[in-house]
Protein backbone atom coordinates (compact mmCIF):
# COMPACT_ATOMS: atom_id res chain seq x y z
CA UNK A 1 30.68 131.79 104.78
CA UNK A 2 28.87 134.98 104.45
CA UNK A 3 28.01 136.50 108.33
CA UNK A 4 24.15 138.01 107.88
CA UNK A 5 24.60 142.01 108.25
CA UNK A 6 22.25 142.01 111.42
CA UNK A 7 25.46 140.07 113.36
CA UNK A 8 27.66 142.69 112.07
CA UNK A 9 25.37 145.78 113.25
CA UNK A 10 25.04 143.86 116.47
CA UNK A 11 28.85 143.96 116.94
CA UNK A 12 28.86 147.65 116.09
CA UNK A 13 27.42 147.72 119.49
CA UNK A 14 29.77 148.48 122.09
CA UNK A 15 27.76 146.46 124.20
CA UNK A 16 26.81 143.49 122.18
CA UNK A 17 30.44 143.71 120.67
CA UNK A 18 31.94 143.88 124.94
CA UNK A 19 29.91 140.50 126.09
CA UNK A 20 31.08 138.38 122.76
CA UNK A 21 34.83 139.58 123.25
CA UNK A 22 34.27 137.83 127.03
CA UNK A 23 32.46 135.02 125.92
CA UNK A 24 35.05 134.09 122.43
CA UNK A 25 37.87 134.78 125.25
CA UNK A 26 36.56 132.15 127.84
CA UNK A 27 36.49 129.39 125.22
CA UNK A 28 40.18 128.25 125.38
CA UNK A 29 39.09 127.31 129.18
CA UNK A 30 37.41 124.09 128.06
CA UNK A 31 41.07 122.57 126.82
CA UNK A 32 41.84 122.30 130.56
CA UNK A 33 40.51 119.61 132.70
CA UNK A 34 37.87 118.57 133.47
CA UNK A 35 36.51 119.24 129.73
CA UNK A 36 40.03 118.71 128.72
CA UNK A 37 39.36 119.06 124.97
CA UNK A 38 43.19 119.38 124.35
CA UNK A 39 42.57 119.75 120.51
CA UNK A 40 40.50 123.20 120.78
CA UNK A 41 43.34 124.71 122.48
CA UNK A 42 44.65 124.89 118.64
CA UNK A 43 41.88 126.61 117.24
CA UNK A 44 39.85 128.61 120.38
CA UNK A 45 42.07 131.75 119.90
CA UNK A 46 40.63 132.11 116.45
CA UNK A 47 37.32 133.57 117.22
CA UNK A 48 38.70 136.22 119.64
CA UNK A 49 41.14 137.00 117.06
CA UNK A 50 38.56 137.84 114.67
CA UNK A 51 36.86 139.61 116.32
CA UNK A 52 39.66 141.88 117.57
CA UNK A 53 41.67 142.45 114.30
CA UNK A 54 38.20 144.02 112.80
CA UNK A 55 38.17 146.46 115.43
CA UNK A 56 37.67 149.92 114.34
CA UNK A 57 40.42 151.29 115.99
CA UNK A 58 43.58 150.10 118.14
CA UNK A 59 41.90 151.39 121.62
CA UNK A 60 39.02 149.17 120.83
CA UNK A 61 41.09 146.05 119.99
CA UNK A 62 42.90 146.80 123.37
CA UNK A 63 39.31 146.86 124.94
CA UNK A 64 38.69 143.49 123.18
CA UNK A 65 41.74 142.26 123.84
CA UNK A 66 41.05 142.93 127.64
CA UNK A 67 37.69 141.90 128.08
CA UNK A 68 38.47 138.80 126.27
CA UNK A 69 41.39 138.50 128.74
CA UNK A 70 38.77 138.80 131.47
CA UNK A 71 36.68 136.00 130.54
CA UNK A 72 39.79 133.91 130.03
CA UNK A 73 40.82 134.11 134.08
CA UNK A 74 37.04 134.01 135.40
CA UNK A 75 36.49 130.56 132.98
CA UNK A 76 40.07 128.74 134.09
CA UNK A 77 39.46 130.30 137.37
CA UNK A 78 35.96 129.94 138.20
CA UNK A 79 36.37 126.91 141.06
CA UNK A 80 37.38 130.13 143.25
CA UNK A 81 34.23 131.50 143.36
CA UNK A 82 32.97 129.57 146.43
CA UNK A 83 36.26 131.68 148.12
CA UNK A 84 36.53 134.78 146.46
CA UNK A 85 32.80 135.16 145.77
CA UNK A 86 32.23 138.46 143.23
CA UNK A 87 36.16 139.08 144.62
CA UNK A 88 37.16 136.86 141.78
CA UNK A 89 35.57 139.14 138.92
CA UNK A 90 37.27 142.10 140.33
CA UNK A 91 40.70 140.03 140.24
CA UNK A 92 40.20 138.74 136.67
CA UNK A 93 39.53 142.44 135.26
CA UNK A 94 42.47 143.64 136.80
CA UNK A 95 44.80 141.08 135.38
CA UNK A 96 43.41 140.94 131.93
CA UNK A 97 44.72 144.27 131.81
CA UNK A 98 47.41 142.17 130.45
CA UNK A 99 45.55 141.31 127.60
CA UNK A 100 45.30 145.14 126.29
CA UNK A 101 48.95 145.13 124.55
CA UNK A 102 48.26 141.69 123.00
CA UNK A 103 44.60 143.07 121.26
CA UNK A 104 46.39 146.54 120.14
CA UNK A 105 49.34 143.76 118.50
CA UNK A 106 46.65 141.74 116.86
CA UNK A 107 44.76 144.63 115.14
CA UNK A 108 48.05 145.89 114.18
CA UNK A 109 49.62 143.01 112.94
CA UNK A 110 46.73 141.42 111.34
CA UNK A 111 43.82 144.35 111.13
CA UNK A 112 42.42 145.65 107.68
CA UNK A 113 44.32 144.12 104.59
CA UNK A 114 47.77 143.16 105.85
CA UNK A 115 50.45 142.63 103.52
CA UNK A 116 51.54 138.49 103.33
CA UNK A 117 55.04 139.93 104.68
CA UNK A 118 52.99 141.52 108.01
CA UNK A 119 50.71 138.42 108.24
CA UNK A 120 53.84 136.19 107.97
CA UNK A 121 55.50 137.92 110.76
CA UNK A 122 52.35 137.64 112.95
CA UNK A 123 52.85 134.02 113.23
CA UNK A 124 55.92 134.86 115.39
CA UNK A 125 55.01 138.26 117.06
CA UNK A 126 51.21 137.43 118.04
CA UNK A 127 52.54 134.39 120.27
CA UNK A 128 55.56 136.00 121.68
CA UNK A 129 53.03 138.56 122.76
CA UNK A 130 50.73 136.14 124.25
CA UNK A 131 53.54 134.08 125.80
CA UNK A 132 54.79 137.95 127.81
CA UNK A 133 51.09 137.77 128.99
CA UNK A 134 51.47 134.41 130.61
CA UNK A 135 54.79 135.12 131.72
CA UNK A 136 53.74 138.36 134.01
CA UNK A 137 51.17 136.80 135.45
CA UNK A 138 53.11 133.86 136.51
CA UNK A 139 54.45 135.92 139.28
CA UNK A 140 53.73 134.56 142.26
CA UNK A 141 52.09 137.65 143.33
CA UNK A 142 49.47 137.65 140.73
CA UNK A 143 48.49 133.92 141.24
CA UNK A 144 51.03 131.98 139.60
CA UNK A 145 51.23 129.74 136.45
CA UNK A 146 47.68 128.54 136.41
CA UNK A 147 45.98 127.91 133.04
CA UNK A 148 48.86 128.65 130.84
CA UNK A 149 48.06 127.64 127.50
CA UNK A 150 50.31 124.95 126.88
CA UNK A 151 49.48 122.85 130.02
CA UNK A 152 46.28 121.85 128.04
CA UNK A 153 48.56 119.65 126.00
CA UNK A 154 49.32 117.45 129.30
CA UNK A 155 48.01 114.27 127.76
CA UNK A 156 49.23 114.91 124.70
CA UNK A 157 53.00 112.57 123.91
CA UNK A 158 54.05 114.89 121.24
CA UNK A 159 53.43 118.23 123.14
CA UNK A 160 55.06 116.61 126.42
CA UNK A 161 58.22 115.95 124.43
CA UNK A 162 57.87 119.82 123.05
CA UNK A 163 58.25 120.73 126.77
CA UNK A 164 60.94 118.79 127.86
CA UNK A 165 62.37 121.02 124.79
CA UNK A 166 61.32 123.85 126.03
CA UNK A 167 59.41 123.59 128.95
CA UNK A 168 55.37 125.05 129.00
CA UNK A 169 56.61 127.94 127.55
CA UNK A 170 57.43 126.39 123.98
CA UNK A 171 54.35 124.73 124.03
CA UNK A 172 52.32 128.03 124.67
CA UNK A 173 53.91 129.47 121.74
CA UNK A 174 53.67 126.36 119.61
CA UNK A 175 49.86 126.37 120.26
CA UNK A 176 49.43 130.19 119.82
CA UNK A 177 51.17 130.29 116.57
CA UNK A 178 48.75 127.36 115.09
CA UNK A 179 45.82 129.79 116.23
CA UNK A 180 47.26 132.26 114.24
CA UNK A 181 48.30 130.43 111.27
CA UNK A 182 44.60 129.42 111.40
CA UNK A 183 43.21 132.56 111.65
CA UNK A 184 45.39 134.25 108.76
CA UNK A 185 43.84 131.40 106.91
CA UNK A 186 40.63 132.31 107.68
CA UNK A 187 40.74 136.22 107.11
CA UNK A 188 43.82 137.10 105.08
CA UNK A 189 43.38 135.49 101.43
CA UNK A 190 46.59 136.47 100.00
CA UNK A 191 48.92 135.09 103.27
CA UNK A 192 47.67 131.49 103.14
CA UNK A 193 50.35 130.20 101.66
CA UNK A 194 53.39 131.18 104.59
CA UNK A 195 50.20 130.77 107.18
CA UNK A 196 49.84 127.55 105.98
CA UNK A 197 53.69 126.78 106.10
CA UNK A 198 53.78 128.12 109.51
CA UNK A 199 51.21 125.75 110.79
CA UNK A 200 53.40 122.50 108.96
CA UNK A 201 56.48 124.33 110.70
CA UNK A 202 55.03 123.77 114.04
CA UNK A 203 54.11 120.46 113.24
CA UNK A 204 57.42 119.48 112.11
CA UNK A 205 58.67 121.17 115.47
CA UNK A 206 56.95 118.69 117.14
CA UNK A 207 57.72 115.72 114.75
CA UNK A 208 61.64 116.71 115.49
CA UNK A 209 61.09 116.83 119.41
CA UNK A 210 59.66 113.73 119.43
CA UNK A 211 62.41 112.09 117.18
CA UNK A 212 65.67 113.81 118.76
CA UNK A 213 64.64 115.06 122.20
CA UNK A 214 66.79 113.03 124.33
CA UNK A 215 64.63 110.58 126.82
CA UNK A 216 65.70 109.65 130.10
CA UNK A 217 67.87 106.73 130.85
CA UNK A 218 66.35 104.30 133.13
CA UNK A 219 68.65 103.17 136.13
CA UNK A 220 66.13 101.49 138.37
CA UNK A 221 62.82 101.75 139.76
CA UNK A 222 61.25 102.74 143.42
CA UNK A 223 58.06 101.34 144.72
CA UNK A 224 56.12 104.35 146.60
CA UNK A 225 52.88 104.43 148.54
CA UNK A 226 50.43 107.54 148.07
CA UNK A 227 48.12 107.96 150.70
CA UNK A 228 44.84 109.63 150.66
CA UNK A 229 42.06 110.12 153.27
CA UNK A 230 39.63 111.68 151.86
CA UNK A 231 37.05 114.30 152.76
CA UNK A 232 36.96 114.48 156.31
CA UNK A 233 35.45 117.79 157.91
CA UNK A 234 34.28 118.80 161.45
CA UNK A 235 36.04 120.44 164.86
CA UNK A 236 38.40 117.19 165.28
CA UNK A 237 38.98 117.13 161.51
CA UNK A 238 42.83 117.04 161.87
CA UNK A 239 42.90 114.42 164.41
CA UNK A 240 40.61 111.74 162.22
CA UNK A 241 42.57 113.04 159.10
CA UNK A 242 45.70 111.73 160.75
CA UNK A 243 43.98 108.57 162.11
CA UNK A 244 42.38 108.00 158.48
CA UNK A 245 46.10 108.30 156.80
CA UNK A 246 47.40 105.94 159.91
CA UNK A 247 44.85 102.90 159.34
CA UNK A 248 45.41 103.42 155.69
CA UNK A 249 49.38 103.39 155.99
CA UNK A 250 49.32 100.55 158.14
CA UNK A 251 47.38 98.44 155.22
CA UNK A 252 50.80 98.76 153.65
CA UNK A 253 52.82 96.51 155.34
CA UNK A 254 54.98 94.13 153.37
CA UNK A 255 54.75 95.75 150.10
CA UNK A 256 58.42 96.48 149.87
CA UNK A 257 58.25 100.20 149.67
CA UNK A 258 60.68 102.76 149.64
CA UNK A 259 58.43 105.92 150.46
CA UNK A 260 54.70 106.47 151.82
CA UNK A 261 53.68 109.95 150.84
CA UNK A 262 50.89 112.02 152.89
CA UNK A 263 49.21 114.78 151.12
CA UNK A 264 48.99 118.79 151.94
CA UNK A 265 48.30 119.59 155.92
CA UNK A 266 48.18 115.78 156.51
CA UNK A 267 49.48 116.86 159.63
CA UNK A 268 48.06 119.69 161.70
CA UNK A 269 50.62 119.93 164.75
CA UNK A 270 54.18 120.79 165.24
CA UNK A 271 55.87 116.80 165.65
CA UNK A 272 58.09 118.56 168.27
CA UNK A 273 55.04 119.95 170.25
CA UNK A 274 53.51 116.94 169.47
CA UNK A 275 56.14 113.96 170.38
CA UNK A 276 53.07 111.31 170.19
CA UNK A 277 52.49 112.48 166.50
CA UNK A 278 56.12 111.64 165.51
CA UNK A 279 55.93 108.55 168.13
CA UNK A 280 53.34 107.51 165.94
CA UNK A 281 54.88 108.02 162.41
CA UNK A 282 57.95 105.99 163.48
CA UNK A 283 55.66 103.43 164.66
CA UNK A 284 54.08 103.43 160.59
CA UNK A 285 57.33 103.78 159.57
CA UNK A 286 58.64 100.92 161.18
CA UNK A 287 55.77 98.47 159.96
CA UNK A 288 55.79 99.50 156.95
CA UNK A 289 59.44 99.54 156.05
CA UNK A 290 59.96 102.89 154.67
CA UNK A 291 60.09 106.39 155.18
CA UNK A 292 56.90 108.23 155.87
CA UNK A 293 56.51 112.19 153.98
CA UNK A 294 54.30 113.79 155.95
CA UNK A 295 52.90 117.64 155.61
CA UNK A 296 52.71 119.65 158.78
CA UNK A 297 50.74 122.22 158.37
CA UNK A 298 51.32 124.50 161.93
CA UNK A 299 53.12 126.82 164.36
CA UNK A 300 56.91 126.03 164.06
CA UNK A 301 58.30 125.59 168.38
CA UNK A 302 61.57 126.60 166.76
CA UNK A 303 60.37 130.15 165.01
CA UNK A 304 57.53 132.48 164.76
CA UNK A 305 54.59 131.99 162.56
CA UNK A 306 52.95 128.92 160.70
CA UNK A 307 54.87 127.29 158.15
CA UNK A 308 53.63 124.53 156.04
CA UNK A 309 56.10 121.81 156.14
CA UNK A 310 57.02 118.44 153.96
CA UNK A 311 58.71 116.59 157.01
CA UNK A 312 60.41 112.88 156.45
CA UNK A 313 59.84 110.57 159.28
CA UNK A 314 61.88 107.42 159.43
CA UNK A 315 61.98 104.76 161.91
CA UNK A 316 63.40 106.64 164.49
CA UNK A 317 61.27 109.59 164.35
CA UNK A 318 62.01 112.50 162.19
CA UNK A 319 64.98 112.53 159.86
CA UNK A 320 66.17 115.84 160.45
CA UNK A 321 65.00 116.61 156.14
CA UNK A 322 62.09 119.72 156.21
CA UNK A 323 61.20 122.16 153.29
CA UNK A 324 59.40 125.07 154.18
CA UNK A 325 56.74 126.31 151.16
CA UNK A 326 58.33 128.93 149.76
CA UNK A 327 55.47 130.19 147.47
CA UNK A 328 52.18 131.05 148.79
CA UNK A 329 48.47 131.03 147.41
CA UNK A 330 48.01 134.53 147.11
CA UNK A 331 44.64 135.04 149.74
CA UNK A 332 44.61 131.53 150.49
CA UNK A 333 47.66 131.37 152.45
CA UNK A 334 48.39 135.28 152.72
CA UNK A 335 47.09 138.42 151.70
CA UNK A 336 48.99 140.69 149.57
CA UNK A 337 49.28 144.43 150.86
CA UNK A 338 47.14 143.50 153.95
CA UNK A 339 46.42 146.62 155.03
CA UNK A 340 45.09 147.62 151.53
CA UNK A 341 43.17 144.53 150.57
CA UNK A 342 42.54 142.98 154.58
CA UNK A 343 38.88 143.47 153.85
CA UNK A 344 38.87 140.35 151.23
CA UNK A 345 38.67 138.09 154.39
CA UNK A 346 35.28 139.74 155.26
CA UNK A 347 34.19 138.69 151.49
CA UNK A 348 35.43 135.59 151.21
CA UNK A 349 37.90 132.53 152.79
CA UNK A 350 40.92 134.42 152.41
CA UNK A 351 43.43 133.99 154.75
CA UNK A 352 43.32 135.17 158.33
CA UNK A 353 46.93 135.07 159.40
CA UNK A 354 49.58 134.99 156.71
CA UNK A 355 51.57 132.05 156.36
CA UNK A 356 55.43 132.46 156.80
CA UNK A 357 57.59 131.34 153.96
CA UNK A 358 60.50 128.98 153.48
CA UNK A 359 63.52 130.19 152.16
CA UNK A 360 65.22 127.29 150.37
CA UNK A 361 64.59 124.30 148.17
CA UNK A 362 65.26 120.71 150.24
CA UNK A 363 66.67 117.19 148.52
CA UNK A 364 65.69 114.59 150.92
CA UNK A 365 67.72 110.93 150.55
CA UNK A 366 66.18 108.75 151.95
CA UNK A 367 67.39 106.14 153.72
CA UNK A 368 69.60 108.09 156.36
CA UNK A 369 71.64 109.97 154.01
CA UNK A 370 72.45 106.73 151.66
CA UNK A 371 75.05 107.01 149.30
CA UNK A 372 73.01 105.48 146.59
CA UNK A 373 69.52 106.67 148.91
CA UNK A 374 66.11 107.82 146.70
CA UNK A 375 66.70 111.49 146.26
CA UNK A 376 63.19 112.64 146.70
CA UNK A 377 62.55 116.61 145.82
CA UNK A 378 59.32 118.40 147.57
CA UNK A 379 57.01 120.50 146.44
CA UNK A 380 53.56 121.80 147.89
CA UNK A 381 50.38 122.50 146.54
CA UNK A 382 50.64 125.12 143.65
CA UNK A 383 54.03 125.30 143.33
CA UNK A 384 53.82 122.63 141.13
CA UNK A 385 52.31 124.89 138.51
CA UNK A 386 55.83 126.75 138.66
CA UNK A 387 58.05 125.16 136.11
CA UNK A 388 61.47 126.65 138.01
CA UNK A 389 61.28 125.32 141.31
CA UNK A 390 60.80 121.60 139.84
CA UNK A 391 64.04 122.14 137.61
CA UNK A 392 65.68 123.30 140.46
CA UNK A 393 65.50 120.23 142.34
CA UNK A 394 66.14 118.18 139.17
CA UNK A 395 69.25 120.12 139.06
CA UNK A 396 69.96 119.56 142.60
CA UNK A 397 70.06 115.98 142.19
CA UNK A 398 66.11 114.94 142.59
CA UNK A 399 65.47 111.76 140.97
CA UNK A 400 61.61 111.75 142.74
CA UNK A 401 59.73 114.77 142.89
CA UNK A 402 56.89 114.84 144.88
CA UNK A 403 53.89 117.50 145.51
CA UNK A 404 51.91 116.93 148.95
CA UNK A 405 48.33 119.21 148.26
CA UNK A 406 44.85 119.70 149.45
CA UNK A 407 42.02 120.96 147.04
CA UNK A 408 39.13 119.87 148.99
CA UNK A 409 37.42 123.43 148.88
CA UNK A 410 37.64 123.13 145.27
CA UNK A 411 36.20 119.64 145.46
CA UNK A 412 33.20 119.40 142.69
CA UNK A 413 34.89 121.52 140.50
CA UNK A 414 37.57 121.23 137.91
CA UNK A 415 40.65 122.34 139.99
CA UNK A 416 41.38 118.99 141.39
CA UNK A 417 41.97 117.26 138.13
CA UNK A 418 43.44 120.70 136.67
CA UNK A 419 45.98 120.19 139.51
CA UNK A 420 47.15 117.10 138.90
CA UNK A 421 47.50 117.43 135.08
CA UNK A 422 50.79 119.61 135.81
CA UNK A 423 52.42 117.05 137.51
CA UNK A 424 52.38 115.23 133.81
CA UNK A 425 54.11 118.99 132.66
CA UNK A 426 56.63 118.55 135.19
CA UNK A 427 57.43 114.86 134.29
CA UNK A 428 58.08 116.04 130.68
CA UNK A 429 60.58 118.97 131.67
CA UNK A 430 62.65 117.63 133.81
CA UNK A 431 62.78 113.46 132.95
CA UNK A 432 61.95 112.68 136.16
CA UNK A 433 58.73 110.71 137.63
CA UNK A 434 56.05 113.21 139.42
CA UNK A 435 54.00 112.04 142.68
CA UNK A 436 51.07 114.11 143.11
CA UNK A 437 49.43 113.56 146.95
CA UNK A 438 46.71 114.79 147.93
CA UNK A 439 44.29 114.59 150.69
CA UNK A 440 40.94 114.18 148.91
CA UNK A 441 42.34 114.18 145.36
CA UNK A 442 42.60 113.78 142.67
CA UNK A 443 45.98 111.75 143.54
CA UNK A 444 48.24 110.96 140.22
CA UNK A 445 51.43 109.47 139.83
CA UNK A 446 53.25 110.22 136.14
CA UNK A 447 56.63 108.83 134.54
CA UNK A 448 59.35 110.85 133.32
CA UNK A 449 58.07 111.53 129.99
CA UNK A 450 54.86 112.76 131.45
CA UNK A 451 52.87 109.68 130.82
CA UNK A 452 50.49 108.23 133.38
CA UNK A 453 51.67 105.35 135.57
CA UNK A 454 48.87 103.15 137.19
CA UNK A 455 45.22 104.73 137.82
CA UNK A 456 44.82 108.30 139.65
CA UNK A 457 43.18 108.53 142.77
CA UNK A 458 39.81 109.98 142.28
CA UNK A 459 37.77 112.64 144.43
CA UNK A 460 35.53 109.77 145.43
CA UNK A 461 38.37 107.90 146.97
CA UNK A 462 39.41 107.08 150.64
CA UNK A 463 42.70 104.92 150.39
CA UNK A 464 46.17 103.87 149.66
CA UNK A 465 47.67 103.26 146.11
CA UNK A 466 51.48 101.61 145.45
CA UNK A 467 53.31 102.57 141.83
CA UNK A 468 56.21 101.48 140.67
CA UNK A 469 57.82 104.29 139.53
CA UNK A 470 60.82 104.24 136.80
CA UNK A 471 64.29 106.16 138.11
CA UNK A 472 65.96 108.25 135.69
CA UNK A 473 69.64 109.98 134.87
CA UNK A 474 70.32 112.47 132.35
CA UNK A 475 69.07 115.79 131.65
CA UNK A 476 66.18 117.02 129.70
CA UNK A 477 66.91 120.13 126.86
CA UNK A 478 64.86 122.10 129.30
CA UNK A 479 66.50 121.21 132.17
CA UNK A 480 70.23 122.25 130.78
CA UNK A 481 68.86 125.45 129.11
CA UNK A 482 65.57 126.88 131.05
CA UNK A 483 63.71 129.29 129.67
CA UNK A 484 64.95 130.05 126.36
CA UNK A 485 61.37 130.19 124.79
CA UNK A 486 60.91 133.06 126.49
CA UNK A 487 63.97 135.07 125.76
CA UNK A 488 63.66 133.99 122.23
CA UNK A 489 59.77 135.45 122.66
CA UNK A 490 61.52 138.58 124.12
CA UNK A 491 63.85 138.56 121.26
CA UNK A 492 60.77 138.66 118.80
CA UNK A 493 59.04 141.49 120.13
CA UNK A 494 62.84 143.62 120.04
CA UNK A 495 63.15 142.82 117.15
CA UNK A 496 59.31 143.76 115.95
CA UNK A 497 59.66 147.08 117.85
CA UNK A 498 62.88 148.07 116.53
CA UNK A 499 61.21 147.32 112.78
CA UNK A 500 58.25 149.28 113.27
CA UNK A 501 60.23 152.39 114.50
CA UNK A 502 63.30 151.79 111.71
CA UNK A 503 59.71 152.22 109.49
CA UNK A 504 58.16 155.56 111.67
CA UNK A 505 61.63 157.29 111.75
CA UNK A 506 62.06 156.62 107.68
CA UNK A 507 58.50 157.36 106.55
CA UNK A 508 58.92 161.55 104.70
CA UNK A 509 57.39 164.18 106.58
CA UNK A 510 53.86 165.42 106.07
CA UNK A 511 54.61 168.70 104.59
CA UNK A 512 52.50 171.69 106.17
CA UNK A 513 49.40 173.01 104.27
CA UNK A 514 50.10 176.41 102.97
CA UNK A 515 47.70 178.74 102.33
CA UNK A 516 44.18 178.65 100.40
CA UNK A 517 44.66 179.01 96.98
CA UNK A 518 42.46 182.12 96.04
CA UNK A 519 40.25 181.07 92.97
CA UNK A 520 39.42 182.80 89.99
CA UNK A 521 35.44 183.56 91.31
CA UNK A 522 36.67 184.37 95.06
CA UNK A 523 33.76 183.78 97.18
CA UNK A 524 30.72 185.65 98.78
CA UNK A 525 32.36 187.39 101.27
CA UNK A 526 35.59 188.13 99.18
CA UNK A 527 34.85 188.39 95.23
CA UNK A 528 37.56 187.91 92.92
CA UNK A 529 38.96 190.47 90.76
């Protein structure tokens, strides 16, 4: 298909050619709950692509590459705005700054008319570049996982067993090289052939996970209880929160469980300032028959600071078992280089008072240190987007992990359900079953091969679920060797840069101009003789 020449002149237009770069690089966004149109994810790099490898020049594919990257994080990350306000726009530009490598590699790999060998290699370099993006700005510091490419695939079997492979990272890479392969299809006639072979090697990538992968061995099941409140707002929100999750836990008695689970700042006192709190909790505990995992989200009596807290209760009051979050919302629960960036609070909801960090992961058995007890591993809020801390515990001996959060500022937006689609990611990685609580939810409970066991708790819902959950033994491929899709992507872009300068150091030498070759006719000002 011919494009009319008035769309070209348009995009000759700094300008005109800036605001389609953002627009082509929000569209992967809609593969991500809510839209979650899992299948774009595969081709919505190809349009951005385009339009960066006909730059004119590398510093304007960079530009591309970074304003694309800019309407990327505003698009997945837009449910902040209600927080961040015009804060978030500011963030987004400054990490898309990311993104200007990956435009300068696309132009270069794939700009012009590249040779079938170049385009060929661009199916490997172009998402190990990508994959370095995601990988940076996983950093705690810079907001964590969220939106990585691959978690689109949550709901898709044959990308889940790609990630128990090779956790989120493999997936990234399997979905960036399919944009690629597409778009070498599209604009390089004489390198569809090996684009087209890459594409069938991905597929066949997945075909072989999903044949060989080793699954999980079952050994047993547990029967856990998710409770969620719902909104609940106001000066005494805390204290109906608690009383909400209490009349709702109590509804559970007799159902044979062997865990309740609260969600994120269920809790909003210190149980050992609070003695009636925990008098209480033993109380459900008791009636219920099982443990209660509460989150306390307060001043610690023992140390300095507030601490947000998954805290077991058991019959006799607390068990003793407490993780401490370890990674915090950047702004939401602290704010980087406060005395730089202190005057986000005055902009937005950013955090007032930094939360203090844990400094350990925690695997809780449950009952009383049981010899054959539920090994429950805890998690809270968006440290479930961190594939590492989850394999941790697996390796620690979890057979249940668990993530307690709270996204009701984010209510009528697509966060909630983004949230709980990694818990499906985390299933897949490790083999084990996922419970994701929350406190207005969306509350989802997943198996260990990521799929979806009973129905998720909505953000129009105000009660208490029970799932039967399948127990597990054996390790996942990702779980025994980590991140290997990443050092492999590493390996790729070595080996790319040591290519490209084995090429600069052998091309000859321009030879220097001599002098001006005097003519037969000479000139005006110096006639020849």
């Amino acid at each position: 298909m011919r494009i009319p020449v008035g769309r070209w002149e348009r995009l000759s237009s700094p300008w005109w050619r800036g605001a389609t770069a953002v627009v082509l690089g929000a569209l992967p966004a809609l593969a991500f709950p809510a839209p979650s149109l899992w299948w774009f994810a595969y081709v919505a790099l190809v349009p951005w692509m385009l339009l960066i490898r006909s730059a004119p020049t590398g510093r304007r594919a960079a530009l591309d590459g970074w304003l694309g990257g800019t309407g990327f994080m505003v698009a997945a990350h837009h449910w902040l705005m209600p927080s961040l306000h015009v804060f978030i726009v500011v963030l987004a530009a400054l990490l898309a700054l990311l993104w200007l490598p990956w435009g300068w590699l696309v132009r270069s790999m794939l700009g012009g008319a590249p040779s079938a060998a170049r385009a060929t290699a661009a199916l490997a370099a172009l998402p190990s570049g990508w994959l370095m993006v995601e990988l940076v700005r996983s950093w705690e510091g810079l907001g964590g996982p969220w939106g990585l490419l691959g978690s689109s695939q949550w709901q898709v079997a044959p990308a889940l067993r790609v990630a128990s492979v090779g956790g989120v990272w493999l997936v990234s890479l399997l979905v960036v090289a399919v944009n690629t392969g597409v778009t070498v299809l599209v604009a390089v006639p004489t390198a569809r052939t090996p684009a087209a072979a890459g594409v069938l090697a991905c597929t066949l990538l997945a075909a072989a996970a999903w044949v060989w992968a080793p699954r999980p061995e079952q050994t047993g099941r547990a029967r856990i209880a998710v409770v969620q409140p719902g909104i609940i707002d106001g000066a005494d929100g805390a204290e109906r929160r608690f009383a909400r999750s209490e009349t709702l836990t109590r509804e559970l008695a007799g159902q044979d469980l062997d865990l309740v689970i609260w969600g994120e700042s269920s809790v909003g006192e210190d149980l050992a300032r609070r003695p009636d709190l925990a008098d209480r909790l033993a109380a459900l505990s008791r009636r219920v028959g099982a443990d209660v995992l509460v989150n306390v989200d307060a001043r610690r009596s023992d140390r300095p600071g507030i601490f947000k807290s998954s805290v077991l209760v058991g019959p006799r009051g607390p068990t003793g078992y407490r993780y401490d979050k370890m990674r915090l919302v950047p702004f939401g629960e602290y704010v980087p280089a406060r005395s730089l960036l202190g005057w986000a609070t005055s902009v937005g909801k950013a955090a007032s008072e930094d939360r203090m960090r844990g400094t350990r992961p925690v695997v809780m058995v449950l009952p009383d240190d049981a010899a054959d007890g539920l090994r429950v591993g805890p998690l809270v809020c968006f440290e479930s987007a961190f594939p590492d801390m989850s394999r941790k515990l697996t390796r620690g001996g979890a057979q249940l992990l668990v993530t307690q959060s709270a996204t009701s500022t984010f209510q009528r937006s697509w966060a909630p359900e983004q949230h709980a689609s990694l818990a499906a990611l985390r299933a897949a990685e490790n083999g084990r079953p996922v419970a994701h609580a929350t406190l207005t939810g969306v509350s989802a409970v997943y198996g260990p091969e990521g799929e979806r066991i009973g129905s998720p708790l909505g953000t129009d819902r105000s009660e208490a679920a029970v799932y039967d959950v399948p127990l597990t033994r054996g390790s996942t491929w990702y779980v025994r060797a980590g991140d290997w899709a990443v050092h492999g992507a590493l390996a790729v872009l070595a080996l790319l840069c040591a290519a490209e300068g084995t090429r600069l150091f052998r091309q000859p030498a321009r030879r220097p101009r001599g002098p001006h070759a005097r003519t037969a006719h000479g000139s005006a000002a110096r006639p020849g003789r």
